[in-house]
Structure formats: structure tokens, C-alpha cells
N, C-alpha and C. Protein backbone atom coordinates (compact mmCIF):
# COMPACT_ATOMS: atom_id res chain seq x y z
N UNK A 1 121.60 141.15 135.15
CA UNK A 1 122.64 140.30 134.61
C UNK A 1 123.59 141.15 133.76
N UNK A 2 124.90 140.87 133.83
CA UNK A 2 125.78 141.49 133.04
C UNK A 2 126.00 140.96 131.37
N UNK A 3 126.19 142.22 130.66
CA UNK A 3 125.53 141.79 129.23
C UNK A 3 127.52 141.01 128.73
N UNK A 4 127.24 140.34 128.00
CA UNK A 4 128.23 139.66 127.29
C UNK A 4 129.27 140.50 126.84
N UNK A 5 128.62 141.91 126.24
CA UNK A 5 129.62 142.89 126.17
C UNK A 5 130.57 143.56 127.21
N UNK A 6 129.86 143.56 128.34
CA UNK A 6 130.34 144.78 129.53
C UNK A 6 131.34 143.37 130.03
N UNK A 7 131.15 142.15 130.25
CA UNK A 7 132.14 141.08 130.58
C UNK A 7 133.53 141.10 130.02
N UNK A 8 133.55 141.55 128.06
CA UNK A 8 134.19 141.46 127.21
C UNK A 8 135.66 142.71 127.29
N UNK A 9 134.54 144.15 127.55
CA UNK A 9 135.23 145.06 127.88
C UNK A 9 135.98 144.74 129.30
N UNK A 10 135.15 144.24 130.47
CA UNK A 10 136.08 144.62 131.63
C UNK A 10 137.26 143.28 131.85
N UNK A 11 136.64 142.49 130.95
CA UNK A 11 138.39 141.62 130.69
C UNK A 11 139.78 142.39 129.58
N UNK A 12 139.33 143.28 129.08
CA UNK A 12 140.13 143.94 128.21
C UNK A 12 140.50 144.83 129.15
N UNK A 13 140.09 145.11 130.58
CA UNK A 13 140.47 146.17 131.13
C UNK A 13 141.78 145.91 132.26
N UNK A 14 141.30 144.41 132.22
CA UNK A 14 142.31 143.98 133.59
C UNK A 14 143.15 142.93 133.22
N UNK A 15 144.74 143.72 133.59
CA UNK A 15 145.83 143.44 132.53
C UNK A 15 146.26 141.77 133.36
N UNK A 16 145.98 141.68 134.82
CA UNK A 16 146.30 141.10 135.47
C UNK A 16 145.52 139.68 135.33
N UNK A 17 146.01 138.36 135.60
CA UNK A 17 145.21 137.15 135.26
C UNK A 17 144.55 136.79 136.52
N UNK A 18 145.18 137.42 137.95
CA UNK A 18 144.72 136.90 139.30
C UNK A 18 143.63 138.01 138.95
N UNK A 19 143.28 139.46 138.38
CA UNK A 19 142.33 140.05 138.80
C UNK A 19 140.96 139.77 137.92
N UNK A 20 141.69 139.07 137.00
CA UNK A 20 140.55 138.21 136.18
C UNK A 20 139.73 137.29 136.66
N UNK A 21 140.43 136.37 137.17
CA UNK A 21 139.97 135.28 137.83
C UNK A 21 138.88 135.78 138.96
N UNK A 22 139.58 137.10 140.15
CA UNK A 22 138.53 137.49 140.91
C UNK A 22 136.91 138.10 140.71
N UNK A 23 137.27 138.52 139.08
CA UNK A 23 136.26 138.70 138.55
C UNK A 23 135.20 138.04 137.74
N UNK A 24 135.53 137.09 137.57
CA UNK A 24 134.97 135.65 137.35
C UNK A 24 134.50 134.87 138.46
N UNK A 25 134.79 135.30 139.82
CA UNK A 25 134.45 134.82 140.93
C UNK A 25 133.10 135.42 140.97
N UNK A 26 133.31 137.42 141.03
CA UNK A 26 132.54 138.15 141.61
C UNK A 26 131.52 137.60 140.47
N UNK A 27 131.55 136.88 138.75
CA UNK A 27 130.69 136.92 138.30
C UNK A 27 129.77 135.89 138.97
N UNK A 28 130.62 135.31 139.08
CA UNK A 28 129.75 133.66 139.69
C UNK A 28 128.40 133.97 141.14
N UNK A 29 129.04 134.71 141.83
CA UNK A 29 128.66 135.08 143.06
C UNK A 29 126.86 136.17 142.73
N UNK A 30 126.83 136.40 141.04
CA UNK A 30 125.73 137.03 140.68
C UNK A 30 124.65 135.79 140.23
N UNK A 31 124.48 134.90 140.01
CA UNK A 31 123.75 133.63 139.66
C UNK A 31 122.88 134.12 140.51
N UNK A 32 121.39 133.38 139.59
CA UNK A 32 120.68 133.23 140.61
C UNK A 32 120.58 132.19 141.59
N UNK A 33 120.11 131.86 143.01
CA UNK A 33 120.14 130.61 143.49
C UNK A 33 119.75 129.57 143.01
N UNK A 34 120.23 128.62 142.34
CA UNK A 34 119.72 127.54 142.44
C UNK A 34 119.04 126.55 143.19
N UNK A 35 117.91 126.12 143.15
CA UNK A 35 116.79 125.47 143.97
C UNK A 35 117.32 124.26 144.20
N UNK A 36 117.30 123.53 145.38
CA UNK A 36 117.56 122.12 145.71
C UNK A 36 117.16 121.58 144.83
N UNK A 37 115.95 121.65 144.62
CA UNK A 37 114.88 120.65 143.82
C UNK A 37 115.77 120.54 141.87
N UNK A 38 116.27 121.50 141.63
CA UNK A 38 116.81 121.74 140.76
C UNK A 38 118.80 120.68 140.72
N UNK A 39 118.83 120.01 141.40
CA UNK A 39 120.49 119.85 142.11
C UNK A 39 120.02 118.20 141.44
N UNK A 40 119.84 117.38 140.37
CA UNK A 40 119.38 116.55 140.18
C UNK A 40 120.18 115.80 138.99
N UNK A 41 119.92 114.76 138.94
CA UNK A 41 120.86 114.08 137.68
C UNK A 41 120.24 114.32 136.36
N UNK A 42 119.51 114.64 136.18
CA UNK A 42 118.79 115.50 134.74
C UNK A 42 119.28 116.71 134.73
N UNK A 43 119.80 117.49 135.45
CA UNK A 43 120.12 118.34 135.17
C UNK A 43 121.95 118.53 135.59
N UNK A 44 122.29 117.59 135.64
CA UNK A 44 124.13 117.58 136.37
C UNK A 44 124.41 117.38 134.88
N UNK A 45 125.56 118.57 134.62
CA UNK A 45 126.47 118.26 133.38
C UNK A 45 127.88 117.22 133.32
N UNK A 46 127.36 116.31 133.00
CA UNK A 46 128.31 115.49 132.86
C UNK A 46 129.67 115.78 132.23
N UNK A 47 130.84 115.15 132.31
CA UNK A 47 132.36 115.94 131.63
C UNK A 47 132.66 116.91 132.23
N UNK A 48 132.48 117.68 133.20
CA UNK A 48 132.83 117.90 134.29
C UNK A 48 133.69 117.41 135.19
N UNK A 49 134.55 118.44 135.50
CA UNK A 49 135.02 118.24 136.89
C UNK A 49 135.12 117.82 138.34
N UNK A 50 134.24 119.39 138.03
CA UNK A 50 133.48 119.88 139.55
C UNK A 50 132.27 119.42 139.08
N UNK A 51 131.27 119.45 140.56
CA UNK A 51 129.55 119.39 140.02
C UNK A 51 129.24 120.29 139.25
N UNK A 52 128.48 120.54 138.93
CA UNK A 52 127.76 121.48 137.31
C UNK A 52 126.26 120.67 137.38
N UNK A 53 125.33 121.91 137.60
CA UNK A 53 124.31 121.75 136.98
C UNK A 53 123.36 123.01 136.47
N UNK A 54 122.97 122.52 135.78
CA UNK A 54 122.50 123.68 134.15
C UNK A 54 121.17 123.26 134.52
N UNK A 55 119.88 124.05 134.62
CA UNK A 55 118.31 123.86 134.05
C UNK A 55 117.64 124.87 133.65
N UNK A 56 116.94 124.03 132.22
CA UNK A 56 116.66 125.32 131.05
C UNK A 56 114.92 125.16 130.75
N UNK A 57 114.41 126.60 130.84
CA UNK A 57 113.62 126.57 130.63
C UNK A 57 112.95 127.24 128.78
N UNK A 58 111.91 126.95 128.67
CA UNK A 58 111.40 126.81 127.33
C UNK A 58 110.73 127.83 127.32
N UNK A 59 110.51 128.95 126.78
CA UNK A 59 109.45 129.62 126.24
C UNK A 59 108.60 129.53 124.83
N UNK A 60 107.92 129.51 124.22
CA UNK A 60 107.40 129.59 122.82
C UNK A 60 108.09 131.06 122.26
N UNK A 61 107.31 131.98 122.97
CA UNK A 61 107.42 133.43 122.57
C UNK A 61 108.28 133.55 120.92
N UNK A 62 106.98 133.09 120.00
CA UNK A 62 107.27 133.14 118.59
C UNK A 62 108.53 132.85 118.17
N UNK A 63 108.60 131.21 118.65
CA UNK A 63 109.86 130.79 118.52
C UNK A 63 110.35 130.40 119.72
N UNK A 64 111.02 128.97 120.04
CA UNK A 64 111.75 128.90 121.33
C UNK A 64 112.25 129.82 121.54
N UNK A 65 112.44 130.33 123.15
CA UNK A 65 113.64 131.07 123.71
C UNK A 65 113.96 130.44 125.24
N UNK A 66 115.24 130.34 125.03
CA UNK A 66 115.83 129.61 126.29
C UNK A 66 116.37 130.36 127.84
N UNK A 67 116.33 129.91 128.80
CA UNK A 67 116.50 130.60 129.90
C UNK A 67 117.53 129.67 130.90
N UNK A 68 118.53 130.13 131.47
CA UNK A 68 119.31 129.34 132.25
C UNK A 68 119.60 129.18 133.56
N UNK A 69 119.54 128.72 134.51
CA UNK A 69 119.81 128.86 135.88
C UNK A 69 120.78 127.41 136.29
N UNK A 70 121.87 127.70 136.74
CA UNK A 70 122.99 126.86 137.50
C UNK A 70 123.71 127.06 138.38
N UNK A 71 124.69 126.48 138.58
CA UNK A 71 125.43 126.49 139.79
C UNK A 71 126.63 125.24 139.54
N UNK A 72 127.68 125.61 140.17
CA UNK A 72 128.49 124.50 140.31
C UNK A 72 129.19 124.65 142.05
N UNK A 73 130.35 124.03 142.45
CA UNK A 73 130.01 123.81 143.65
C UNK A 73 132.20 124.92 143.67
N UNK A 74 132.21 125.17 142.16
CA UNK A 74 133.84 125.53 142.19
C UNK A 74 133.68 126.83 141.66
N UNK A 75 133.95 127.80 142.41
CA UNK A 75 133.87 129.39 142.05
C UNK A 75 134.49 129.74 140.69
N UNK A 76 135.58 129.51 140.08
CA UNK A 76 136.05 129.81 138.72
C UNK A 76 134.58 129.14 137.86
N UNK A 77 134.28 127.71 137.80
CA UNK A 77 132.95 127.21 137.46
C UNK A 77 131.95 128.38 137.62
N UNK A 78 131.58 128.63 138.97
CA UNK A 78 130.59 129.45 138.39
C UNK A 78 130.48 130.63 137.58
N UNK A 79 131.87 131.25 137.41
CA UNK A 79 131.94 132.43 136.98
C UNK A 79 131.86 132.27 135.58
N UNK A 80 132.32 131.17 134.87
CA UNK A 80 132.24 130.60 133.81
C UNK A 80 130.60 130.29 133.34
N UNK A 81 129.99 129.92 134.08
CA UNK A 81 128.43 129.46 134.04
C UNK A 81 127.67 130.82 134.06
N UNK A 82 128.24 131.85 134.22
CA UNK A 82 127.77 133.64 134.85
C UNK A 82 128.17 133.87 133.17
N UNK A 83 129.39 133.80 132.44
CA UNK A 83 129.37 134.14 130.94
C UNK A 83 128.78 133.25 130.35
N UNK A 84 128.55 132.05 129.85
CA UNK A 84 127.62 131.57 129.26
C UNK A 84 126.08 132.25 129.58
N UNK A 85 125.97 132.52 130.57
CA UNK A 85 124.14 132.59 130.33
C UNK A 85 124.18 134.00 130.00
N UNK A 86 125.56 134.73 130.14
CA UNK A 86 125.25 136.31 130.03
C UNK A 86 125.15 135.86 128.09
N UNK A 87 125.94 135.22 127.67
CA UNK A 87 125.66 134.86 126.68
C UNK A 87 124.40 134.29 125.66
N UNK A 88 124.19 133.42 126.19
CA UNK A 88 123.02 132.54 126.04
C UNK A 88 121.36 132.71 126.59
N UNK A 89 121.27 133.16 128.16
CA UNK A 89 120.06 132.81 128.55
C UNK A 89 119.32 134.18 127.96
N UNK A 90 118.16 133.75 127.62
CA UNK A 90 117.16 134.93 126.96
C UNK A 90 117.08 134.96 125.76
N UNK A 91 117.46 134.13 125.22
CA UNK A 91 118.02 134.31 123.34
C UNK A 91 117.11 132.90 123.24
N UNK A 92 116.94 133.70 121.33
CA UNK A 92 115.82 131.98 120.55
C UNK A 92 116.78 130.97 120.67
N UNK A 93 116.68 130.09 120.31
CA UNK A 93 117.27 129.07 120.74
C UNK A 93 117.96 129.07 119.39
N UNK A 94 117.08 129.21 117.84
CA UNK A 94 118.32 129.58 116.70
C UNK A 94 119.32 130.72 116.82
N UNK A 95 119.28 131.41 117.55
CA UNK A 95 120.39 131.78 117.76
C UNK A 95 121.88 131.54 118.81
N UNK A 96 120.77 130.88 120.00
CA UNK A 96 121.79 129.68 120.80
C UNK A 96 122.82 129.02 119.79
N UNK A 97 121.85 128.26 118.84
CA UNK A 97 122.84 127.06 118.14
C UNK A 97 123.85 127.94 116.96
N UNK A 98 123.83 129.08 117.00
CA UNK A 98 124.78 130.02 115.88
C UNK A 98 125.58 130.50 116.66
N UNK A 99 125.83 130.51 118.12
CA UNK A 99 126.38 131.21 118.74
C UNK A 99 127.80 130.64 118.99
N UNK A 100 129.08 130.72 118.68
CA UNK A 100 130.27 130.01 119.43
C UNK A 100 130.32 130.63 120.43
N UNK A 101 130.77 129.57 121.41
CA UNK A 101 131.21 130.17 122.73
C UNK A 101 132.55 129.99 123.26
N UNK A 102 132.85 128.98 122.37
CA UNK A 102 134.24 128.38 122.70
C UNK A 102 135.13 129.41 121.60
N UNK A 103 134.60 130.06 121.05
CA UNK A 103 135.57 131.24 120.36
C UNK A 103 135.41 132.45 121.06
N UNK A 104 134.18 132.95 122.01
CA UNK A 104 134.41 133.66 123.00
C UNK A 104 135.44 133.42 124.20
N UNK A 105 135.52 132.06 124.22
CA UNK A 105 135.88 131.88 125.59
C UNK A 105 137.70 132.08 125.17
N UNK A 106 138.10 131.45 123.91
CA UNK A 106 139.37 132.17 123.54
C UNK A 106 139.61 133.48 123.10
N UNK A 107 138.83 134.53 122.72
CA UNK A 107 138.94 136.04 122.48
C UNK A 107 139.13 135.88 124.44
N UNK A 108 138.66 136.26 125.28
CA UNK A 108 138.93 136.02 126.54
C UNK A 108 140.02 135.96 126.93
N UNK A 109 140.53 134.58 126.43
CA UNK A 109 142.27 134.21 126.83
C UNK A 109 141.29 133.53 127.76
N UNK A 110 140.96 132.39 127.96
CA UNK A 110 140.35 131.70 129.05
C UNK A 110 140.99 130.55 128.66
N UNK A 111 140.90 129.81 127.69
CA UNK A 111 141.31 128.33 127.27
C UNK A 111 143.01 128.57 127.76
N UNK A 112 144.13 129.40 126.93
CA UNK A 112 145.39 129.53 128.02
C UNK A 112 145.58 129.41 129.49
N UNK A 113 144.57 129.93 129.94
CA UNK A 113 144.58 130.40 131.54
C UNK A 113 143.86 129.34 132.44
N UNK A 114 143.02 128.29 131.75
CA UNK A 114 142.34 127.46 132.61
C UNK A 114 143.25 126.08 132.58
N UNK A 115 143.00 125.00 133.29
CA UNK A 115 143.51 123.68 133.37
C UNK A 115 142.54 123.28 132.19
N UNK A 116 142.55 121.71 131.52
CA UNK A 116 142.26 120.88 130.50
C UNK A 116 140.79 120.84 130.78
N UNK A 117 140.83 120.28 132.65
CA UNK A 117 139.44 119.69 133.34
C UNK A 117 138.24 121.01 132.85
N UNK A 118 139.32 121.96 133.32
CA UNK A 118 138.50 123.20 133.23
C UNK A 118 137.64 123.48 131.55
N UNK A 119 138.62 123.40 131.26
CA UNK A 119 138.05 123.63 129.08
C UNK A 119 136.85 122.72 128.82
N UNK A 120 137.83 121.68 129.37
CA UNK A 120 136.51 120.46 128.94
C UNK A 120 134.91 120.74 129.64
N UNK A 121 135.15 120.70 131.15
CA UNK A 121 133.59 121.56 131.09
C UNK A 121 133.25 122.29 130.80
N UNK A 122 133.76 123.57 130.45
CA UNK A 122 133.27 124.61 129.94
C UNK A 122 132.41 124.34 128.85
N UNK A 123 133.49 122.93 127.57
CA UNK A 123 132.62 122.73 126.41
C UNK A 123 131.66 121.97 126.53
N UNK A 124 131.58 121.17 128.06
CA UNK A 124 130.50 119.89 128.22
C UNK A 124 129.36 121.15 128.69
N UNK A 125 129.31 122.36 129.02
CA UNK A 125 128.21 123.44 129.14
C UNK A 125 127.72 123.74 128.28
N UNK A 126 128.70 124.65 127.22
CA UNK A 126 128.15 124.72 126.16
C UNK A 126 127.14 123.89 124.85
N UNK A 127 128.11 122.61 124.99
CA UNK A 127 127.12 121.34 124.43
C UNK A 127 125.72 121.14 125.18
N UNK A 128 125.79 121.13 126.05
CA UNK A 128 125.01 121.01 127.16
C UNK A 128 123.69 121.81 126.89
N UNK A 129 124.31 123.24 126.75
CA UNK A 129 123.51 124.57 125.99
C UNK A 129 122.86 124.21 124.43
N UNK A 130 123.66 124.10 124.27
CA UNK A 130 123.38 123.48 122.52
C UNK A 130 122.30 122.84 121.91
N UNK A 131 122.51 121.63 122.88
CA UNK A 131 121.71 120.47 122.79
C UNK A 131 120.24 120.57 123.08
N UNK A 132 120.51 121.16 124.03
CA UNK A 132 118.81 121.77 124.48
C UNK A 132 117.85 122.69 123.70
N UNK A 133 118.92 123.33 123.08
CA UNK A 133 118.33 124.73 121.65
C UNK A 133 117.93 123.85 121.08
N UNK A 134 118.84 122.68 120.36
CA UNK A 134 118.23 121.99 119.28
C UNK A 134 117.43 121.19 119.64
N UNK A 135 116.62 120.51 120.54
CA UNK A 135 116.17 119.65 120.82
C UNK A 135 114.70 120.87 121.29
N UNK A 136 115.09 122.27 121.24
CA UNK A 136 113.34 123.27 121.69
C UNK A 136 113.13 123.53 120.00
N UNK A 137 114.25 123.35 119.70
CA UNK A 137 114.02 124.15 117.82
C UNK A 137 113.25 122.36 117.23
N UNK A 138 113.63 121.69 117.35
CA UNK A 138 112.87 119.96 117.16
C UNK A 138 111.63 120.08 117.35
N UNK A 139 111.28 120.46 118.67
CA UNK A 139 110.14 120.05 119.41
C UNK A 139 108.63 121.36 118.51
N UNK A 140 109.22 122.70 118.27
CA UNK A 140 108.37 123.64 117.29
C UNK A 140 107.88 123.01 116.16
């Protein structure tokens, strides 16, 4: 998986917004597969657009730590769902809930460059993300 940093740099590298976007494709296109069995209304992010679905798994390991696997059915979506988890998946879950992403996603220049539909899921992911940290940080 590509680390949050190396994403950060190679958007600082490409001056162009179409070569951005392709690279937000190529991120998407790195996901892991998502399982049918996984394609379910417990796991569909609602506020969405496009389909979106997010499923997170729990570890203890001295302290929640969260893990992410999704898919959406709209390539900019997934590439978007490819920085969040480069973000997010593998991390305690207190640090999930400290994390902005929606201030990453503007260091980016993403919120300029996307449609409304687009922002809004992005933040119905992130909440999405959120919610689940706090609800593994509850459950300890």
C-alpha cells in the first residue's frame, strides 16, 4: 500500500489536474478486492453518490486498531477510498479519531477539483471511518 506520504509528494509533483486525477485512478485500481459477501447494506456508505462500501475490521493488539477494505463502483471514488485507508487502515483507532482528513484532502487541492456529490462522500467516508474508531475505542 502506498504510504500517505509518497501520495502527498507525488501530488506535489504533478502540476497537471487531468494527471492527478489519472493517478487517483491508478490509486484506486491498487485496493484490495472486495468480496461479494462484503457488497452489503451494513457496509454501503450512505451520502454518497456513487455506491461506496467500506468494511472494517477490529484488532485488540493493545488497543483497537482498525483495518479497511472497499470499493466503490466510480474510479475517482476509488482512488479517494485508496487515500483514506493509505491514511487510516492499520492505525489505533485513537489515532483514527485525531486524524483530519478533510484537511488532507484540501492540502491536496481535492475539495476545488471535485464536484459537491464528490466532497460530500468523501466526508460521508471519513465519518464513516470515524465512527467506527469510536465505537472500537467504546467497546475496550
Amino acid at each position: 500500500m502506498t504510504t500517505i506520504d509518497e501520495i502527498t509528494d507525488n501530488f506535489e509533483l504533478l502540476d497537471d489536474w487531468d494527471d492527478r486525477y489519472r493517478y487517483l485512478i491508478e490509486l484506486g485500481r491498487t485496493l484490495t478486492p472486495l468480496p461479494d459477501t462484503e457488497r452489503n447494506d451494513t457496509n454501503k456508505v450512505q451520502g454518497c453518490a456513487s455506491q461506496v462500501w467500506l468494511s472494517t475490521e477490529v484488532r485488540p493488539n493493545g488497543g483497537p486498531v482498525l483495518s479497511f477494505i472497499g470499493d466503490s463502483d466510480a474510479h475517482i471514488v476509488r482512488g479517494l477510498i485508496a487515500v483514506l485507508f493509505s491514511l487510516y487502515s492499520g492505525k489505533a483507532a485513537g489515532d483514527i479519531v485525531k486524524t483530519d482528513a478533510v484537511a488532507l484532502f484540501e492540502k491536496l487541492g481535492l475539495r476545488e477539483h471535485l464536484t459537491p456529490q464528490r466532497s460530500n462522500g468523501f466526508r460521508s467516508m471519513v465519518n464513516r471511518i470515524q465512527r467506527d474508531a469510536k465505537a472500537a475505542l467504546a467497546a475496550t
